[in-house]
PDB file of N, CA and C in Angstrom:
ATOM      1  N   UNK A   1      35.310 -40.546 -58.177  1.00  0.00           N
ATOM      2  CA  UNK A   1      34.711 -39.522 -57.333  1.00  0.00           C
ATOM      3  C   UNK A   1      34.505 -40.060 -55.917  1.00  0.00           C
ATOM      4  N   UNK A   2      34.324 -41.248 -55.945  1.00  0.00           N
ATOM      5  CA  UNK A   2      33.510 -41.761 -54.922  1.00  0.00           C
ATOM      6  C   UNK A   2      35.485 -41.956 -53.567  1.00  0.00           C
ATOM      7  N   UNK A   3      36.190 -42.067 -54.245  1.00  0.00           N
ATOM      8  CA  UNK A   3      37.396 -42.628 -53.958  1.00  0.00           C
ATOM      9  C   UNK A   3      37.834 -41.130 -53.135  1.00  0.00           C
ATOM     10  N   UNK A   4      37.721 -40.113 -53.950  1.00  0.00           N
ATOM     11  CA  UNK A   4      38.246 -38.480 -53.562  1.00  0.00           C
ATOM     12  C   UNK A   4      36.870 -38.700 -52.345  1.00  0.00           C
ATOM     13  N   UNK A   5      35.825 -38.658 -51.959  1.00  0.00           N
ATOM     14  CA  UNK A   5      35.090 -38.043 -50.827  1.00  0.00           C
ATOM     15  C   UNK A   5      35.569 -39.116 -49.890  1.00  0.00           C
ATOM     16  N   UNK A   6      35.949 -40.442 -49.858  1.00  0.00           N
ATOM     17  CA  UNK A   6      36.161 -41.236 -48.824  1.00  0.00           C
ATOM     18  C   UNK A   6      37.724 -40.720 -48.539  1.00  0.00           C
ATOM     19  N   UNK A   7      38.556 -40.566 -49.485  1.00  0.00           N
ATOM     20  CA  UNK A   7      40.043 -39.888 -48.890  1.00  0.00           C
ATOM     21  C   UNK A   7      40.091 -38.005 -48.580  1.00  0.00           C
ATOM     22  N   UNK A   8      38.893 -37.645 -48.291  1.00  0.00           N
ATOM     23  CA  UNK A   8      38.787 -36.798 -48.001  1.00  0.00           C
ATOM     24  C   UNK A   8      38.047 -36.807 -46.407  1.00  0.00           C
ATOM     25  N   UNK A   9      37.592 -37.904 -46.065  1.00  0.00           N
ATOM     26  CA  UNK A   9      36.371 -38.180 -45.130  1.00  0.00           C
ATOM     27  C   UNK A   9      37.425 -38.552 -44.059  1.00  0.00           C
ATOM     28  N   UNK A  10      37.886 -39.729 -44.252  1.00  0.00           N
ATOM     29  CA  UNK A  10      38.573 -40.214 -43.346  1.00  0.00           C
ATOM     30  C   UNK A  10      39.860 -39.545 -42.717  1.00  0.00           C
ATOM     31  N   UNK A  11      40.183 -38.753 -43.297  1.00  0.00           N
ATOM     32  CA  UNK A  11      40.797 -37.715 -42.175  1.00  0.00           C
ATOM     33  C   UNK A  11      40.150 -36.894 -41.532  1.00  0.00           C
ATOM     34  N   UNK A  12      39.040 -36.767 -41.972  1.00  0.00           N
ATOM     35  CA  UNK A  12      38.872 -35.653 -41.377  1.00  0.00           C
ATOM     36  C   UNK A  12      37.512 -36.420 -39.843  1.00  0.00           C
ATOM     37  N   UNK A  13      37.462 -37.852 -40.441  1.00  0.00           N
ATOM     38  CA  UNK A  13      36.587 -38.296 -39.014  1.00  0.00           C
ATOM     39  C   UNK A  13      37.777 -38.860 -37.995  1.00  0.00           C
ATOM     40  N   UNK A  14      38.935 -39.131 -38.345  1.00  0.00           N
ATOM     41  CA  UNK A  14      39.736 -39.763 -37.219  1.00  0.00           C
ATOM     42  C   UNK A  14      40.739 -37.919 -36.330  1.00  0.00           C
ATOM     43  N   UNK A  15      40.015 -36.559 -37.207  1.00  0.00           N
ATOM     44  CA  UNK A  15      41.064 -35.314 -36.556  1.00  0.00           C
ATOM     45  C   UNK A  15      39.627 -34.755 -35.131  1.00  0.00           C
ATOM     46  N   UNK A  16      38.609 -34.966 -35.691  1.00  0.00           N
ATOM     47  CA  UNK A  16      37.391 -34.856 -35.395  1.00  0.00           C
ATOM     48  C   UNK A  16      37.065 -35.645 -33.802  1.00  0.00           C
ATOM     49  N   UNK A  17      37.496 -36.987 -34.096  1.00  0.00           N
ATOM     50  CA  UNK A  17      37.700 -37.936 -33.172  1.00  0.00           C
ATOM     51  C   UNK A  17      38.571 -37.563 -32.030  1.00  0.00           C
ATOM     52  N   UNK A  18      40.089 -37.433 -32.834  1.00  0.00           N
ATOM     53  CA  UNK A  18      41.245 -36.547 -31.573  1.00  0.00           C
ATOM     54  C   UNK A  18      40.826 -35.462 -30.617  1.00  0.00           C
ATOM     55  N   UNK A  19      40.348 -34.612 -31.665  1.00  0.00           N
ATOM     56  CA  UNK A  19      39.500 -33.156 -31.090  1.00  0.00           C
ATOM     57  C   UNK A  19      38.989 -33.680 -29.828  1.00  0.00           C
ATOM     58  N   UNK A  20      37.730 -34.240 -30.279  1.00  0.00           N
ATOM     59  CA  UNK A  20      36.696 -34.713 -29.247  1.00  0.00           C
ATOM     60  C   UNK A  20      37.327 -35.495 -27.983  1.00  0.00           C
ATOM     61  N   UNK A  21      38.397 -35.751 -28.242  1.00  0.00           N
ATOM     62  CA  UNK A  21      38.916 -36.937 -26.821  1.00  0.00           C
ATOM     63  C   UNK A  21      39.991 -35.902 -25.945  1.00  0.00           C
ATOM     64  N   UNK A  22      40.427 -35.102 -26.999  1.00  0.00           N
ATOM     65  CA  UNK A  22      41.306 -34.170 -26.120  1.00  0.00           C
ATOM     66  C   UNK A  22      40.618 -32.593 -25.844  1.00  0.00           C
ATOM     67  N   UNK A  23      39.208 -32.270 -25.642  1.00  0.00           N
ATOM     68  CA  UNK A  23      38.871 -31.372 -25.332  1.00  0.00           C
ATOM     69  C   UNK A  23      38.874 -29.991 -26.344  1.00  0.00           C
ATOM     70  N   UNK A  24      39.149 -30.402 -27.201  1.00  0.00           N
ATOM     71  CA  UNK A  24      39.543 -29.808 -28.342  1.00  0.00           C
ATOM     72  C   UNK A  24      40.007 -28.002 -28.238  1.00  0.00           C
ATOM     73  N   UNK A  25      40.857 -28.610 -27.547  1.00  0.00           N
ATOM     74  CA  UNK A  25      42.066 -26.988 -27.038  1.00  0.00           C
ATOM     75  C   UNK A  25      40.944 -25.646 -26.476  1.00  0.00           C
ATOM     76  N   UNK A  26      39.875 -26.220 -25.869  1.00  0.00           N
ATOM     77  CA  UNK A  26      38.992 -25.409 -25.134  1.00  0.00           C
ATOM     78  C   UNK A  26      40.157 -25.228 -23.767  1.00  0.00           C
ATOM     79  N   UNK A  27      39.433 -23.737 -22.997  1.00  0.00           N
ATOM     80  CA  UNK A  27      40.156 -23.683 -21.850  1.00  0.00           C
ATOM     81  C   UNK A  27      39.062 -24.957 -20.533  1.00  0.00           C
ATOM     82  N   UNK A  28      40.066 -24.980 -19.731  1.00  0.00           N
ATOM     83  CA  UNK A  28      39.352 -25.770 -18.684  1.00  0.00           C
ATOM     84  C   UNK A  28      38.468 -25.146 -17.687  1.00  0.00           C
ATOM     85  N   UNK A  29      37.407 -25.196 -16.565  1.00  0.00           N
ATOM     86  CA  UNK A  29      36.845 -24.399 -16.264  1.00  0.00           C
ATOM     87  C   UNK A  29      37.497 -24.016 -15.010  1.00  0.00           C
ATOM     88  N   UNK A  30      38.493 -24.300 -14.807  1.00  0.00           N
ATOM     89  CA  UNK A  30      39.353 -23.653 -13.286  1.00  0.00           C
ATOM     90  C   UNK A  30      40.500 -22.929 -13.778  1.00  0.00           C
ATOM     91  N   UNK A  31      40.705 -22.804 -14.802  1.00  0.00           N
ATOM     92  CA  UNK A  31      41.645 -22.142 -15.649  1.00  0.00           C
ATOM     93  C   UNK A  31      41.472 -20.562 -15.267  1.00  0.00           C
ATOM     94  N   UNK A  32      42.987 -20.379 -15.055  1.00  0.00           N
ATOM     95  CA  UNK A  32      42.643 -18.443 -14.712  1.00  0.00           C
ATOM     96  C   UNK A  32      42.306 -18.400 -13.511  1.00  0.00           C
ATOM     97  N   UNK A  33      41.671 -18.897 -12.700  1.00  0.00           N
ATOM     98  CA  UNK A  33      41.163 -18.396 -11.383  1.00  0.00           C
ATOM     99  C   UNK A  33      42.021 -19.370 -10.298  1.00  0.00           C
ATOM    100  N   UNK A  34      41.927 -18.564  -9.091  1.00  0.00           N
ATOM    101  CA  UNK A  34      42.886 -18.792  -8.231  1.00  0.00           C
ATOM    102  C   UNK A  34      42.339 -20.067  -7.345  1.00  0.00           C
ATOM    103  N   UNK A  35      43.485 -21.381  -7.223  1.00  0.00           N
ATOM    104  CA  UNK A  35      43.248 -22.153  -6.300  1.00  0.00           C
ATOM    105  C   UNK A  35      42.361 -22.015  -5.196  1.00  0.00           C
ATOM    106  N   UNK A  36      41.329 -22.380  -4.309  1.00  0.00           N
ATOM    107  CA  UNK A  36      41.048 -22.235  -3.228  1.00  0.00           C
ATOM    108  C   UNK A  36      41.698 -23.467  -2.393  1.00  0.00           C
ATOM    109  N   UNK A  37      41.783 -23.408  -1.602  1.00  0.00           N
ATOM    110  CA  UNK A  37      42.850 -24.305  -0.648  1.00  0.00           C
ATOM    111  C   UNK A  37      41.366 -25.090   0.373  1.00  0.00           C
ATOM    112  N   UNK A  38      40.742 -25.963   0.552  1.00  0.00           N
ATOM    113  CA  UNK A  38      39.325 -26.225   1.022  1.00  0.00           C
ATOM    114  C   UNK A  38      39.991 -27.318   2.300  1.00  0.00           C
ATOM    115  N   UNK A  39      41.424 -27.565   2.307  1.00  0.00           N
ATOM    116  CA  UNK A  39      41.443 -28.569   3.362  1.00  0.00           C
ATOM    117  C   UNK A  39      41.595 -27.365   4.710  1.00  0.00           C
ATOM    118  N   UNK A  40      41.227 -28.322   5.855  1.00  0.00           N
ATOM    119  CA  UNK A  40      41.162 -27.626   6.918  1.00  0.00           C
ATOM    120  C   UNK A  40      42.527 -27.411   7.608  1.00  0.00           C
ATOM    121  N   UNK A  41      42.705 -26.060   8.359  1.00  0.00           N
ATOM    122  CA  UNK A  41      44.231 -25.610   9.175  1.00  0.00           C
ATOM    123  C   UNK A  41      44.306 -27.031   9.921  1.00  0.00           C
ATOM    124  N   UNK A  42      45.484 -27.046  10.218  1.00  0.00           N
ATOM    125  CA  UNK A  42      45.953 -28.277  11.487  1.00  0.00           C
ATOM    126  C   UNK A  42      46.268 -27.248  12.674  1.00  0.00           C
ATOM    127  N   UNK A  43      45.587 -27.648  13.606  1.00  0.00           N
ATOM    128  CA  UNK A  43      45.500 -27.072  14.764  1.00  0.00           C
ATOM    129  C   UNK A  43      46.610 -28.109  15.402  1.00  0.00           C
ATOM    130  N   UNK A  44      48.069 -27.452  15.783  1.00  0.00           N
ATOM    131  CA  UNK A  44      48.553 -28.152  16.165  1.00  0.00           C
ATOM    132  C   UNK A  44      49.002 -28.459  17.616  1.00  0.00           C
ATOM    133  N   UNK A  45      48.082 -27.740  18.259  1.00  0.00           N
ATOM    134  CA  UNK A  45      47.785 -28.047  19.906  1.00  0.00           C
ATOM    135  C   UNK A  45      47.239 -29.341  19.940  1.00  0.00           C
ATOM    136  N   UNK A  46      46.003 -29.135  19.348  1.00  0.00           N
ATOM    137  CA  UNK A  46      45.329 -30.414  19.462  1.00  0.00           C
ATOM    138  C   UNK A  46      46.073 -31.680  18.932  1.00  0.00           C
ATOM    139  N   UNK A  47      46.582 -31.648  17.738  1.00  0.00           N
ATOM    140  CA  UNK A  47      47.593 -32.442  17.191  1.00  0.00           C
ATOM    141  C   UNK A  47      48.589 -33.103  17.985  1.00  0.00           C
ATOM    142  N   UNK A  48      49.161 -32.684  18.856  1.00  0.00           N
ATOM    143  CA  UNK A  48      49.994 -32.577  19.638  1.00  0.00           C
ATOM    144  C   UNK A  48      49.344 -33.137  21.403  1.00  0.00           C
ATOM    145  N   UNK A  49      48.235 -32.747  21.284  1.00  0.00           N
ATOM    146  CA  UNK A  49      47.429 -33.559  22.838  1.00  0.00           C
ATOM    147  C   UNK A  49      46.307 -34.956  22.434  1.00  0.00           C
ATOM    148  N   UNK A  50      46.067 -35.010  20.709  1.00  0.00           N
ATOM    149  CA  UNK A  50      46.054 -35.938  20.459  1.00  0.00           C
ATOM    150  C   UNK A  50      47.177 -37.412  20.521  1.00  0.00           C
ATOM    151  N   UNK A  51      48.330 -37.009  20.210  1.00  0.00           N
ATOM    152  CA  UNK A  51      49.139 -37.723  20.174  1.00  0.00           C
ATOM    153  C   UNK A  51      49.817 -38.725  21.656  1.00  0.00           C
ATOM    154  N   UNK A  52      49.650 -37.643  22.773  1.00  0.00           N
ATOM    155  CA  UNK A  52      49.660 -37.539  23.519  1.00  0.00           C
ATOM    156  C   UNK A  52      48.808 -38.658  24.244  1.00  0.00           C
ATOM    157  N   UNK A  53      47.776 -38.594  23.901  1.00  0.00           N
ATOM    158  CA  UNK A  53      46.467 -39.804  24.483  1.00  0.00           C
ATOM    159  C   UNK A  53      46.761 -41.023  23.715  1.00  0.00           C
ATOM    160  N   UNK A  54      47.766 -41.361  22.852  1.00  0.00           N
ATOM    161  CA  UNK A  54      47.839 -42.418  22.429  1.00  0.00           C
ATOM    162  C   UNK A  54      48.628 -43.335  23.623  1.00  0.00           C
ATOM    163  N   UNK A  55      47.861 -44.222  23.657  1.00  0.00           N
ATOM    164  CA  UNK A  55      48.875 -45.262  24.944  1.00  0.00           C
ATOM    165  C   UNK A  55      50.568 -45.994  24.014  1.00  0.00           C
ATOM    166  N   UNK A  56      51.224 -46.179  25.064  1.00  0.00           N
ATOM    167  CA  UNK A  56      52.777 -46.594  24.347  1.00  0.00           C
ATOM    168  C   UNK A  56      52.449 -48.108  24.169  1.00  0.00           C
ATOM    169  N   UNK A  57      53.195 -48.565  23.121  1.00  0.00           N
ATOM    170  CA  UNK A  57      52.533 -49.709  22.780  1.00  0.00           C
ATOM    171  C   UNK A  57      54.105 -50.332  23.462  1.00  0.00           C
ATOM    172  N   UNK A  58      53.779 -51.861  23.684  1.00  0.00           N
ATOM    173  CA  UNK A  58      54.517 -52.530  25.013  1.00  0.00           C
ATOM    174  C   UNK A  58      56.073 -53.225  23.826  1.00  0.00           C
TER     175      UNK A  58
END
């Protein structure tokens, strides 16, 4: 008896284990909803009069 609950156990603590490490096929919480894009435009005037102020190197 004792032999059947331990070969019954041990699968089921190492599927338990997997589950738990891989999120266990839950959705993620950015899932479905649309990217927001948070980096800032390149202003490329400034980009461009930045570059500009760089001295030429000799």
């Amino acid at each position: 008896m004792r032999i059947l609950v331990l070969a019954a156990a041990v699968p089921a603590l190492a599927v338990a284990s997997a589950q738990a490490q891989m999120g266990g096929g839950r959705r993620q919480p950015n899932e479905g909803r649309q990217k927001v894009d948070n980096t800032p435009k390149v202003d490329e005037k400034a980009y461009k009069a930045a570059l500009e102020c760089i001295p030429e190197s000799k």
